[in-house]
Protein backbone atom coordinates (compact mmCIF):
# COMPACT_ATOMS: atom_id res chain seq x y z
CA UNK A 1 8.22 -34.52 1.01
CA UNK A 2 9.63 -31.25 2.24
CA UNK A 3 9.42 -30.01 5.70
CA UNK A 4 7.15 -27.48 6.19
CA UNK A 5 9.65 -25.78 8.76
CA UNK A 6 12.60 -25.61 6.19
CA UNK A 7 10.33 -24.21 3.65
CA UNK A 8 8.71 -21.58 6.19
CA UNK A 9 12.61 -20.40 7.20
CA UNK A 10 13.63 -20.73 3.66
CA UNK A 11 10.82 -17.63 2.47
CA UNK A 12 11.77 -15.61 5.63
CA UNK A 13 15.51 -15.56 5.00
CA UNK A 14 14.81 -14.57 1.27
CA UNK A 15 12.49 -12.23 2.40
CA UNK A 16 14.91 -10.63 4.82
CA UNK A 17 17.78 -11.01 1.91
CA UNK A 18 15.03 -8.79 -0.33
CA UNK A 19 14.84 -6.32 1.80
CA UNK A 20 18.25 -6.32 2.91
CA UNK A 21 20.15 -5.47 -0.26
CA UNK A 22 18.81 -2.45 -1.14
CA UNK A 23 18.95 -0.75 2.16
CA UNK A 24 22.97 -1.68 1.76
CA UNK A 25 22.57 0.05 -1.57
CA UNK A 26 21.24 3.39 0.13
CA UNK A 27 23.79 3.21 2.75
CA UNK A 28 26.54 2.35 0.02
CA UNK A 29 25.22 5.63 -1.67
CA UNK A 30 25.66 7.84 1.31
CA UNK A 31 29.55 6.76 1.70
CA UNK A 32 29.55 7.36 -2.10
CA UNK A 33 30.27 3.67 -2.55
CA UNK A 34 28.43 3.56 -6.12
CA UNK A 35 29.91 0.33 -7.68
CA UNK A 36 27.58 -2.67 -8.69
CA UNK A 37 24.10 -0.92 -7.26
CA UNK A 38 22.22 -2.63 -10.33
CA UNK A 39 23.55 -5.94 -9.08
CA UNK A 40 21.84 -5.80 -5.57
CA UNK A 41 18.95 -4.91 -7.40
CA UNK A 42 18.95 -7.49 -9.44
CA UNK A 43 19.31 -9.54 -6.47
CA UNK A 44 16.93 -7.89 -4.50
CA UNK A 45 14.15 -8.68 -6.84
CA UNK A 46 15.69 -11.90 -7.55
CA UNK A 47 15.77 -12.89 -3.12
CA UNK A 48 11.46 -12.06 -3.34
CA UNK A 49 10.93 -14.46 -6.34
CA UNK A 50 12.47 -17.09 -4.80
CA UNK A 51 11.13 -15.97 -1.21
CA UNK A 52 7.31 -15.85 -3.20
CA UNK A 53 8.45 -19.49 -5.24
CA UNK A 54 9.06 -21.33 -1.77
CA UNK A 55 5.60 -20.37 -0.33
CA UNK A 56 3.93 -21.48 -3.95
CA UNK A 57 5.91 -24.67 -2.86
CA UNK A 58 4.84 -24.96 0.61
CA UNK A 59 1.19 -24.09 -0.84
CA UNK A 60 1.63 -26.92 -2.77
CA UNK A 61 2.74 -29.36 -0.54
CA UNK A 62 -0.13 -28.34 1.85
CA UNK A 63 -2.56 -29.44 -1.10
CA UNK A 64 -0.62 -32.47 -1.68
CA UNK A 65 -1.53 -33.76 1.80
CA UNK A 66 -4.67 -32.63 2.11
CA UNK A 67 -4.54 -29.60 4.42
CA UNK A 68 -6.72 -27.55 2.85
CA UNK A 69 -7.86 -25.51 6.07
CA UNK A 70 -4.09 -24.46 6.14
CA UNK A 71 -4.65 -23.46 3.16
CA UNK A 72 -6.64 -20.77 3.31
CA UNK A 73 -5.27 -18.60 5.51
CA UNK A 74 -5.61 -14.55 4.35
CA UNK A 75 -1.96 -14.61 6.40
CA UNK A 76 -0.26 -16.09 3.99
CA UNK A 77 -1.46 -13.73 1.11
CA UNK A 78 -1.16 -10.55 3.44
CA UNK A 79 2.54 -11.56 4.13
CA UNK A 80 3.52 -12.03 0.55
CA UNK A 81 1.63 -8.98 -0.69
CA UNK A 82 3.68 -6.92 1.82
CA UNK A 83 7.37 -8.85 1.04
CA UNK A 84 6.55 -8.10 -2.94
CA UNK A 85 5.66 -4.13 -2.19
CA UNK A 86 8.01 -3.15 0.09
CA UNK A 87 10.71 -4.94 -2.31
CA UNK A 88 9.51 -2.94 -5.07
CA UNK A 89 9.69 -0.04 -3.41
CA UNK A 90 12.56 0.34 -1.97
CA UNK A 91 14.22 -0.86 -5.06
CA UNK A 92 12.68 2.55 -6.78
CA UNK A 93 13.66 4.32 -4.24
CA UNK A 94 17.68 2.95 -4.96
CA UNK A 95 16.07 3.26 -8.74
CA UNK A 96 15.67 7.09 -8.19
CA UNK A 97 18.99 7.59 -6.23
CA UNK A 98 21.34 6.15 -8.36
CA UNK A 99 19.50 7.26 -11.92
CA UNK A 100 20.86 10.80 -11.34
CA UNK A 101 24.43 9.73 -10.29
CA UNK A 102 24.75 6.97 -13.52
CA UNK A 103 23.71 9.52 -15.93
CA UNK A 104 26.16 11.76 -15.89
């Protein structure tokens, strides 16, 4: 069985790594740095899958042993609702940016 703390560490440091990227990508924009920005996007999105994938995991697990009160916490669903928006967004936001810069 997997512990519940690596699991818990494993989503935030994915989740940070999602939201990381494409504020480098902004900042990489405004020192006109403009190499590979589809990359960290593609990275970006990829950081929040596996973030969202460990808490289906630890979800899972929880079932496994029986925890169901853990369960059902609305925490768990606000927290992964807010990692998968603000991920999206700010990789439109790079999205935007860059789609002027790329096309010509």
């Amino acid at each position: 069985m997997i512990d519940w703390f690596w699991l818990n560490v494993g989503s935030l440091v994915f989740g940070l790594i999602a939201w990381t990227l494409p504020i480098v990508n902004l900042i990489r924009y405004k020192n006109n740095k403009r190499k590979n920005w589809s990359t960290l996007s593609i990275m970006s999105i990829s950081a929040c899958a596996i973030s969202l994938y460990i808490q289906i995991v630890y979800a899972f697990n929880l079932v496994k042993i029986g925890s169901l009160s853990n369960l059902i916490e609305e925490a768990w669903v606000d927290a992964s609702s807010v990692l998968l928006i603000v991920t999206l967004l700010l990789n439109i936001i790079t999205i935007i940016v860059y789609r002027d810069k790329t096309t010509k």
